[in-house]
PDB file of N, CA and C in Angstrom:
ATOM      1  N   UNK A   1      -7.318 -32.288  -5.070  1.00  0.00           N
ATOM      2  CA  UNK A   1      -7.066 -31.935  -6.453  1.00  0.00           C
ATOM      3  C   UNK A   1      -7.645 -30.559  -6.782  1.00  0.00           C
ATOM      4  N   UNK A   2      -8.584 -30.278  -6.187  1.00  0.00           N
ATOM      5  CA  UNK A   2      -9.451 -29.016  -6.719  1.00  0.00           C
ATOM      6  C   UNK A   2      -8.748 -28.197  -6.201  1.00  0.00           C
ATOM      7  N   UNK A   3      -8.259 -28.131  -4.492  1.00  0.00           N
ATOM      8  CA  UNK A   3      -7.167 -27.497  -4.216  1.00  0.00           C
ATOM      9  C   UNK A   3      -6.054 -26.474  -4.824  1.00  0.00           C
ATOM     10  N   UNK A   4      -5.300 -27.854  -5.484  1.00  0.00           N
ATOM     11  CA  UNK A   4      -3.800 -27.696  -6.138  1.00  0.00           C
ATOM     12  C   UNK A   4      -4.675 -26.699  -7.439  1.00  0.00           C
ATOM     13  N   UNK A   5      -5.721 -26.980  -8.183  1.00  0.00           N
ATOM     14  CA  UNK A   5      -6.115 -26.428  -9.472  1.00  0.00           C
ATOM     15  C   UNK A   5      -5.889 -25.071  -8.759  1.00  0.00           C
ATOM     16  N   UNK A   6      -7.136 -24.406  -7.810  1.00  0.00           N
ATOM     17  CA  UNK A   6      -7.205 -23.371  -7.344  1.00  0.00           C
ATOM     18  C   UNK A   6      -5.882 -22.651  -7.060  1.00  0.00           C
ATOM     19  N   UNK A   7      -4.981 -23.326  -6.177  1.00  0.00           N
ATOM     20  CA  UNK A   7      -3.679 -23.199  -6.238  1.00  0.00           C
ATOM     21  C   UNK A   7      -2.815 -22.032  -7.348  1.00  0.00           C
ATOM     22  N   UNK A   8      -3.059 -23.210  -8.344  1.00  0.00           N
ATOM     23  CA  UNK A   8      -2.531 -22.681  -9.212  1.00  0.00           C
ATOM     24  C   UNK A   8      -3.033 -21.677 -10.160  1.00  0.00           C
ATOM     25  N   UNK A   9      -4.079 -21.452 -10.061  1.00  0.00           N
ATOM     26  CA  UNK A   9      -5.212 -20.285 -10.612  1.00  0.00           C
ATOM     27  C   UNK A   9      -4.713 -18.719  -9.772  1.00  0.00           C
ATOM     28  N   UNK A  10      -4.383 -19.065  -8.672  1.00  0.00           N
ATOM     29  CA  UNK A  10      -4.442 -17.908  -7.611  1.00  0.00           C
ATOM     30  C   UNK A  10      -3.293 -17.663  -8.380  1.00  0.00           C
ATOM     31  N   UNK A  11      -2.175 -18.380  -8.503  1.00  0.00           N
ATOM     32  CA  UNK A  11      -0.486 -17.894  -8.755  1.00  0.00           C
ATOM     33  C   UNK A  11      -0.699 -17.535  -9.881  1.00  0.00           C
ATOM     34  N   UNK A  12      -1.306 -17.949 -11.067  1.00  0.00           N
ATOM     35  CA  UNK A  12      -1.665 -17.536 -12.265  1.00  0.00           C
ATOM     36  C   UNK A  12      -1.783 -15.894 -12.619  1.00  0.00           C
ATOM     37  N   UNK A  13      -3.019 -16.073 -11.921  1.00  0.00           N
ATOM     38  CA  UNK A  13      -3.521 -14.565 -11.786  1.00  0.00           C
ATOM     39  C   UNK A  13      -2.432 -13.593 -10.698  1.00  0.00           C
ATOM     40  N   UNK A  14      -1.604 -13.779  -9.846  1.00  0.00           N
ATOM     41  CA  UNK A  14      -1.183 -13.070  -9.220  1.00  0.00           C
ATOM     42  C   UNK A  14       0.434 -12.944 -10.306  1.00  0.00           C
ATOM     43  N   UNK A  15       0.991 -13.866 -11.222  1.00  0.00           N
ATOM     44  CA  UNK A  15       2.135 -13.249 -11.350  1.00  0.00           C
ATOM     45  C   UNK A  15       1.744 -12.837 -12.607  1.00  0.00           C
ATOM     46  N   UNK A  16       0.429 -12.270 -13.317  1.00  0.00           N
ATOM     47  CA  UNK A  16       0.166 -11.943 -14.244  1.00  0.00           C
ATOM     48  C   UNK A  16      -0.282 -10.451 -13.895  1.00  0.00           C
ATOM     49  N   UNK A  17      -0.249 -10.104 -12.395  1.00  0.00           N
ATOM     50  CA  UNK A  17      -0.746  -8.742 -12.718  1.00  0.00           C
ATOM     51  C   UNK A  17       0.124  -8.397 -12.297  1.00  0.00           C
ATOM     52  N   UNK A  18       1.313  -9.099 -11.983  1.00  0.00           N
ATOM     53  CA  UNK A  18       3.217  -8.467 -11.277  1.00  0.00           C
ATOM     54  C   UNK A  18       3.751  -8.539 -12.821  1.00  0.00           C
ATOM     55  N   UNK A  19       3.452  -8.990 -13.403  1.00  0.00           N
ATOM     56  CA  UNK A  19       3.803  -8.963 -15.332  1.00  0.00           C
ATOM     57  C   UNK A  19       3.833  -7.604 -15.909  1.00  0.00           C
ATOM     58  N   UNK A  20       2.195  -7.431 -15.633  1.00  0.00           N
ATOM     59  CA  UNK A  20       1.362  -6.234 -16.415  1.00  0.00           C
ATOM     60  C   UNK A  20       2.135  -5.197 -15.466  1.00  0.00           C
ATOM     61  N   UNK A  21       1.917  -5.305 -14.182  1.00  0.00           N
ATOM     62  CA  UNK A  21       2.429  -4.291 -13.211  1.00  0.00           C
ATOM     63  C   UNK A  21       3.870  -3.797 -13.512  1.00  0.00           C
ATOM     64  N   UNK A  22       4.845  -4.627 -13.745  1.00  0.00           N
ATOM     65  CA  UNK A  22       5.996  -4.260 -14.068  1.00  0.00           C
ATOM     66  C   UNK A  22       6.284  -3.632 -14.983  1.00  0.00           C
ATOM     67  N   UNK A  23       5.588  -3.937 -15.899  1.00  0.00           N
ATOM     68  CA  UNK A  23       5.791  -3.305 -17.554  1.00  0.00           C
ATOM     69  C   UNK A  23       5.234  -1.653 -17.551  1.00  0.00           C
ATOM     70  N   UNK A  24       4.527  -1.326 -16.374  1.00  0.00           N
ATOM     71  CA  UNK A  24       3.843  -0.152 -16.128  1.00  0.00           C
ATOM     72  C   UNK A  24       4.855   0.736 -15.103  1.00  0.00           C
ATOM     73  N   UNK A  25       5.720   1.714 -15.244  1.00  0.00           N
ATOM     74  CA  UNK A  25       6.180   2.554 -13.944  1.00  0.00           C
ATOM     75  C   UNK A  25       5.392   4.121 -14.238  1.00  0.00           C
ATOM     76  N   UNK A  26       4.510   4.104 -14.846  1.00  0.00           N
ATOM     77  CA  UNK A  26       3.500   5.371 -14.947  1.00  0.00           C
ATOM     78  C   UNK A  26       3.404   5.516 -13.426  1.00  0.00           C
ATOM     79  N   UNK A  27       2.916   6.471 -13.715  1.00  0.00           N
ATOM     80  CA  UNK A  27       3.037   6.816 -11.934  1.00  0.00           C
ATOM     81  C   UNK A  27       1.065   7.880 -12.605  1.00  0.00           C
ATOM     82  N   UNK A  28       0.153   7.649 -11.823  1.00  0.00           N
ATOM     83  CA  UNK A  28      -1.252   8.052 -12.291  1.00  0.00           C
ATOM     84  C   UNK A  28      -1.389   8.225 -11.205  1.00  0.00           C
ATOM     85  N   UNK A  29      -2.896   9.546 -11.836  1.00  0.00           N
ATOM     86  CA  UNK A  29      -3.564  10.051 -10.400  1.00  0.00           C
ATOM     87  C   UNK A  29      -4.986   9.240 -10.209  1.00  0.00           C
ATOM     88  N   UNK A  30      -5.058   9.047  -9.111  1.00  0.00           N
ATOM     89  CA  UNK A  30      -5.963   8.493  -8.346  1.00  0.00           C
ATOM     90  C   UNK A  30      -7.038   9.101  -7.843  1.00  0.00           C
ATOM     91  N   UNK A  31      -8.251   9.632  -8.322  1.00  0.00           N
ATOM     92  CA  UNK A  31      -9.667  10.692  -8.064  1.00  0.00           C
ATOM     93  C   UNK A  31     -10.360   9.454  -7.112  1.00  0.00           C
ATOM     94  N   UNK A  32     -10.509   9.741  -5.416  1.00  0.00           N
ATOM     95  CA  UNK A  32     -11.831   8.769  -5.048  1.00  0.00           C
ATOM     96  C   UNK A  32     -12.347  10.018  -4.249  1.00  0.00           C
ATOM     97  N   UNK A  33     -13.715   9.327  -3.497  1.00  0.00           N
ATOM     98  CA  UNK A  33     -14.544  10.412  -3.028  1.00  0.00           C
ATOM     99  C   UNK A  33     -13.698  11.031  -2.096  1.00  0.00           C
ATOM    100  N   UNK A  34     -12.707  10.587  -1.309  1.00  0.00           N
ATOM    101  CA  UNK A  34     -12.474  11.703  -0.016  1.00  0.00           C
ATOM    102  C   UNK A  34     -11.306  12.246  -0.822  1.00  0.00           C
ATOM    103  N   UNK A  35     -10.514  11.775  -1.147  1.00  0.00           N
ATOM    104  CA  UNK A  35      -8.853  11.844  -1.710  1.00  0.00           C
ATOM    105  C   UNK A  35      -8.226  11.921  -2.926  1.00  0.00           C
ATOM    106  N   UNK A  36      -7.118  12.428  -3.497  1.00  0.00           N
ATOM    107  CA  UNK A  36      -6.682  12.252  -4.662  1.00  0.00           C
ATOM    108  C   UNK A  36      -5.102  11.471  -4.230  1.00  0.00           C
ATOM    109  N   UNK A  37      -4.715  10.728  -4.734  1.00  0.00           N
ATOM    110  CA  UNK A  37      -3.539   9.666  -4.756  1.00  0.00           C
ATOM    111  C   UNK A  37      -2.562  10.041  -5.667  1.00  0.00           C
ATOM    112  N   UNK A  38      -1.479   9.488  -6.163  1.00  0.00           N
ATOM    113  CA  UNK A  38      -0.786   9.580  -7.355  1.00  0.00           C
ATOM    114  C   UNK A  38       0.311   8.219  -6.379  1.00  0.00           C
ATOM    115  N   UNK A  39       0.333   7.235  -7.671  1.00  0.00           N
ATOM    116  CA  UNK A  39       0.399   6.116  -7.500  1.00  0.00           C
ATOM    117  C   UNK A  39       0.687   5.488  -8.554  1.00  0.00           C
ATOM    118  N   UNK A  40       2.011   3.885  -8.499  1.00  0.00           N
ATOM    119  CA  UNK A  40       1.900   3.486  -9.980  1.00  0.00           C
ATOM    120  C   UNK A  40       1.042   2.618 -10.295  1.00  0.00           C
ATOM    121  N   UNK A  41       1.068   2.292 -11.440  1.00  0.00           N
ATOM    122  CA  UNK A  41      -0.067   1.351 -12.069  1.00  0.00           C
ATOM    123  C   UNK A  41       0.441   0.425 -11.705  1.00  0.00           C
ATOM    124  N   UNK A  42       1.457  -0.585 -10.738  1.00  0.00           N
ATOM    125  CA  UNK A  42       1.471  -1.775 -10.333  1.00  0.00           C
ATOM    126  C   UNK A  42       1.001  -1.700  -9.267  1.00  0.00           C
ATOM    127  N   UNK A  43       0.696  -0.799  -8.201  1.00  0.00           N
ATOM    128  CA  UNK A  43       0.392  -0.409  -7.135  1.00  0.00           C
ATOM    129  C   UNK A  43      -1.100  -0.098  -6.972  1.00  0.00           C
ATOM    130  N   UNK A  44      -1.470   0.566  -8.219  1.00  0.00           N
ATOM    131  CA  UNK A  44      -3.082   0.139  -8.210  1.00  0.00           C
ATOM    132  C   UNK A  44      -3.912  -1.156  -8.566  1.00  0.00           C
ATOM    133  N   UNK A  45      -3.124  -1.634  -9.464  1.00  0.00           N
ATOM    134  CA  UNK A  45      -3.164  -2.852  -9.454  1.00  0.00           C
ATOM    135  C   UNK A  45      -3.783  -4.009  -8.489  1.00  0.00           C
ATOM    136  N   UNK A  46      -2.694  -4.014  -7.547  1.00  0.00           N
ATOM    137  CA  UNK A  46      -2.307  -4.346  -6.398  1.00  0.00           C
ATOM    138  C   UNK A  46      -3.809  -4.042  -5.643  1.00  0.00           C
ATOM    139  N   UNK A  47      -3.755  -3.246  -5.003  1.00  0.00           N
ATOM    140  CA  UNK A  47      -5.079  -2.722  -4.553  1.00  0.00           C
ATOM    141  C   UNK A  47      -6.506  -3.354  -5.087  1.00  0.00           C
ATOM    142  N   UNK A  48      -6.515  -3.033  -6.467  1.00  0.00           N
ATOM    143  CA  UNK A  48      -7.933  -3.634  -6.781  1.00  0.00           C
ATOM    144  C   UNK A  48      -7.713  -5.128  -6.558  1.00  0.00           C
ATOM    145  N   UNK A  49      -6.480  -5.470  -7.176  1.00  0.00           N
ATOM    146  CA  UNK A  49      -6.731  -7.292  -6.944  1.00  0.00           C
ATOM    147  C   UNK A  49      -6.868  -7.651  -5.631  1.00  0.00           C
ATOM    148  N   UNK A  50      -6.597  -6.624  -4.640  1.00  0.00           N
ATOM    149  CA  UNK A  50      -6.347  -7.205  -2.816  1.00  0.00           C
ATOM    150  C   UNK A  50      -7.990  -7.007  -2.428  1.00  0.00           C
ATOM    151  N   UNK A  51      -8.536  -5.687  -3.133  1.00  0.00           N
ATOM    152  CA  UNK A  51      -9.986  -5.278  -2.623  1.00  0.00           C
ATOM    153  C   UNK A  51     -10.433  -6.418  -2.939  1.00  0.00           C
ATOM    154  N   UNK A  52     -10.596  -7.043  -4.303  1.00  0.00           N
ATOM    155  CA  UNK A  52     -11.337  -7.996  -5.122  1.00  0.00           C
ATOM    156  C   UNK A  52     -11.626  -9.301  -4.416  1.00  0.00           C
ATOM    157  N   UNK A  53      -9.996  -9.596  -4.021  1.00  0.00           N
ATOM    158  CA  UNK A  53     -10.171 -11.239  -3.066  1.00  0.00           C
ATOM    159  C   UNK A  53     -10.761 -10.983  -1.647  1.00  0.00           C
ATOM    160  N   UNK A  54     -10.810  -9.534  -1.125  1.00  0.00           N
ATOM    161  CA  UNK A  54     -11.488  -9.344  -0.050  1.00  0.00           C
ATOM    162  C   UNK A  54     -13.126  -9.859  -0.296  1.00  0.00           C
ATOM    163  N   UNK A  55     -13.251  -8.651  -1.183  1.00  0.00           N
ATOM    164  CA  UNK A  55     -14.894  -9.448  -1.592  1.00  0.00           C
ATOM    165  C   UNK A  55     -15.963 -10.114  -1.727  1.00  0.00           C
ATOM    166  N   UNK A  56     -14.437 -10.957  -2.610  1.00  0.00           N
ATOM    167  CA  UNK A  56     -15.080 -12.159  -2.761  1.00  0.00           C
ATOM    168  C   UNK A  56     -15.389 -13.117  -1.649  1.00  0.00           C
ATOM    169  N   UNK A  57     -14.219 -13.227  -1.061  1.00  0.00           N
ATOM    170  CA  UNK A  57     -14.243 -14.125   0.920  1.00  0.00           C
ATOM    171  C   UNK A  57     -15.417 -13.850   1.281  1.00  0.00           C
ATOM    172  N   UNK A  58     -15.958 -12.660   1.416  1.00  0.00           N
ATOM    173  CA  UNK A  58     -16.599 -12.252   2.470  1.00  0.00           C
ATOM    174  C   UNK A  58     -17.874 -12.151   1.845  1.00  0.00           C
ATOM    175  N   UNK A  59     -18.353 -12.539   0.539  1.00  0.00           N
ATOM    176  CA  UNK A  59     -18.927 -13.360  -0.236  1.00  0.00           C
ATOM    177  C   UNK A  59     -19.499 -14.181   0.119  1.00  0.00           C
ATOM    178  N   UNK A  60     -18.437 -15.696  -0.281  1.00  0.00           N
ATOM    179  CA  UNK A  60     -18.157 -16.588  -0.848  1.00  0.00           C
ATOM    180  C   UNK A  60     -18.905 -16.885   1.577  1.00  0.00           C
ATOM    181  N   UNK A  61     -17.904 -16.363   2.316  1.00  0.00           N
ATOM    182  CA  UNK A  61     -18.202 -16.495   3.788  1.00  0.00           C
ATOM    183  C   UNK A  61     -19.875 -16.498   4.071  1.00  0.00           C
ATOM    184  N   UNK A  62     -20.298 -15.014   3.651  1.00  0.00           N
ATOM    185  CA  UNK A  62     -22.017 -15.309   4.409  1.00  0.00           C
ATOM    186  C   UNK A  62     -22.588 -16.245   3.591  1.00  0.00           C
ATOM    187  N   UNK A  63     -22.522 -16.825   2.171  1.00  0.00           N
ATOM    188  CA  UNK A  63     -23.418 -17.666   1.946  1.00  0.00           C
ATOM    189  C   UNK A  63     -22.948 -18.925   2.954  1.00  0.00           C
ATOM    190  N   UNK A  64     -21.542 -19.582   2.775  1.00  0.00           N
ATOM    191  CA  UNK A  64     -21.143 -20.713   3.640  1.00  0.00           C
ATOM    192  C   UNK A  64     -21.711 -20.753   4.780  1.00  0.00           C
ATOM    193  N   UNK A  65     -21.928 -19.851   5.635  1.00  0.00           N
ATOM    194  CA  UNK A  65     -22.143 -19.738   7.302  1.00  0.00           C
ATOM    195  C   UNK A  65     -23.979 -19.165   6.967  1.00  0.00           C
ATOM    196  N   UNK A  66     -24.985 -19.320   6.089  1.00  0.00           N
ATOM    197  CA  UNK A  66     -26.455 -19.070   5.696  1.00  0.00           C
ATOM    198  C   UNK A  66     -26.349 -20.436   5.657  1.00  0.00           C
ATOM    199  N   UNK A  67     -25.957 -21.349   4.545  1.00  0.00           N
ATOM    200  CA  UNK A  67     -26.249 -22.915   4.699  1.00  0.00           C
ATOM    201  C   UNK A  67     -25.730 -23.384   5.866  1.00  0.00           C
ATOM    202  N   UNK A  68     -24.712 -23.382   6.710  1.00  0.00           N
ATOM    203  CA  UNK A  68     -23.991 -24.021   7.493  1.00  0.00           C
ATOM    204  C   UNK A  68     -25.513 -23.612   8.462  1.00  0.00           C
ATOM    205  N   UNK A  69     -25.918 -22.563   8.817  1.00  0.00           N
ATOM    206  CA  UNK A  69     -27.278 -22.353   9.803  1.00  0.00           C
ATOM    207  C   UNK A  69     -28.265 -23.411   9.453  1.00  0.00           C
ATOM    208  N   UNK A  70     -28.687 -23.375   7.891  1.00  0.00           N
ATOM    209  CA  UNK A  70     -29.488 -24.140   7.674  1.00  0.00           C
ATOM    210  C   UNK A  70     -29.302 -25.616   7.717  1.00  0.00           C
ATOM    211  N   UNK A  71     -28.024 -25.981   7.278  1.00  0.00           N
ATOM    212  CA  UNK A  71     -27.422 -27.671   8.342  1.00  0.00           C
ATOM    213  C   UNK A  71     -28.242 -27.625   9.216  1.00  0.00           C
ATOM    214  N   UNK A  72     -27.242 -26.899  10.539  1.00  0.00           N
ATOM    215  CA  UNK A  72     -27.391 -27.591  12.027  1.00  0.00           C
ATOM    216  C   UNK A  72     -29.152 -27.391  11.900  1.00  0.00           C
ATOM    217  N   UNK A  73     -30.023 -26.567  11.196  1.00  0.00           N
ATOM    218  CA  UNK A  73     -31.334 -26.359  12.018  1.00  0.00           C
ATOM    219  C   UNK A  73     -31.718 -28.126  11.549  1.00  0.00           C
ATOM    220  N   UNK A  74     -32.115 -28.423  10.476  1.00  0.00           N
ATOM    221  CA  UNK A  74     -32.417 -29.878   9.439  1.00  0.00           C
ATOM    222  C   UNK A  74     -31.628 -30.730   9.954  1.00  0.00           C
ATOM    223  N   UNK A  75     -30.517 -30.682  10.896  1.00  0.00           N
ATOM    224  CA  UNK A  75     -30.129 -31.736  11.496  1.00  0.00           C
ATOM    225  C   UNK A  75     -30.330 -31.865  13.113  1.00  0.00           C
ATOM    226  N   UNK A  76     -30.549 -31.053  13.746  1.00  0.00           N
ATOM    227  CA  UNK A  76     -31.692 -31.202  14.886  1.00  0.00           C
ATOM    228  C   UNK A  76     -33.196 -31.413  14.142  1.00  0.00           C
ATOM    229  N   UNK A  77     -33.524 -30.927  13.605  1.00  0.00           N
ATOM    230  CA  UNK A  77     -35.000 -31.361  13.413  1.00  0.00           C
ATOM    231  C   UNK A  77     -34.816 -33.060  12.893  1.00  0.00           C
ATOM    232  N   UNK A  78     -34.108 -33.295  11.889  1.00  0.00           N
ATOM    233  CA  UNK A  78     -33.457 -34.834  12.023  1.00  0.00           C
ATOM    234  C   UNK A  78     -33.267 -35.446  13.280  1.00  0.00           C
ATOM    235  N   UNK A  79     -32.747 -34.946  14.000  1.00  0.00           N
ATOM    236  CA  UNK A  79     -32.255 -35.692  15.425  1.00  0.00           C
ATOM    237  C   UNK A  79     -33.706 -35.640  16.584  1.00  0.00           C
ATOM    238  N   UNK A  80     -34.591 -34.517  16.450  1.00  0.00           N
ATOM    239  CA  UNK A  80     -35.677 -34.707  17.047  1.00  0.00           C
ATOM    240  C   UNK A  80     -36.981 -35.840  16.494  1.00  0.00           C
ATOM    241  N   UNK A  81     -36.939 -35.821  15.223  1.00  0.00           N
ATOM    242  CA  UNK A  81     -38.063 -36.788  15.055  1.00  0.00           C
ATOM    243  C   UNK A  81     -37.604 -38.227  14.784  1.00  0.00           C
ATOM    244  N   UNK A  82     -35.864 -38.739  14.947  1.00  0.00           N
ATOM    245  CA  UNK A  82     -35.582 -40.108  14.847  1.00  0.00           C
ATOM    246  C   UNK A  82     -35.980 -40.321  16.465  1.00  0.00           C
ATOM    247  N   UNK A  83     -36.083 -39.583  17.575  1.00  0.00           N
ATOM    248  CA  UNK A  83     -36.018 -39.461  19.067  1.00  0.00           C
ATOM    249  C   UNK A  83     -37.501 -40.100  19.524  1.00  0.00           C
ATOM    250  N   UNK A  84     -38.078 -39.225  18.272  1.00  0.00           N
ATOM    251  CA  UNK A  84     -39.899 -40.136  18.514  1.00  0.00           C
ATOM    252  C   UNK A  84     -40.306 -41.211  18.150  1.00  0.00           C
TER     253      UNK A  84
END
């Protein structure tokens, strides 16, 4: 169930910035440290929302795989002192 919610949160947010994006054919310049761009506003868009879910994964990843360490250690130390 939490799934399907998420699911549908992701599609939410993704055909809402193809909404906003569409309604935009500005075409804008893009200032970052190495480069200057010129690009439309559905296309930057695009970008920040792709950077964003990168992020977050890779986030959301080292804490999962920090507890997942701390599991297996508390479950050998579990498995060593039921042994005694």
């Amino acid at each position: 169930m939490k799934g399907l919610a998420f699911l549908l949160c992701i599609i939410a947010i993704l055909v809402l910035a193809i909404a906003v994006g569409s309604q935009n054919d500005a075409v804008i310049s893009v200032n970052y440290l190495i480069a200057k761009a010129d690009m439309t506003v559905a296309t930057l868009i695009a970008i920040a929302l792709g950077l964003g879910v990168v992020v977050g994964i890779l986030a959301i990843l080292s804490s999962w795989l920090t507890l997942r360490v701390k599991l297996m250690r508390a479950q050998a130390k579990l498995n060593k002192l039921q042994k005694e």
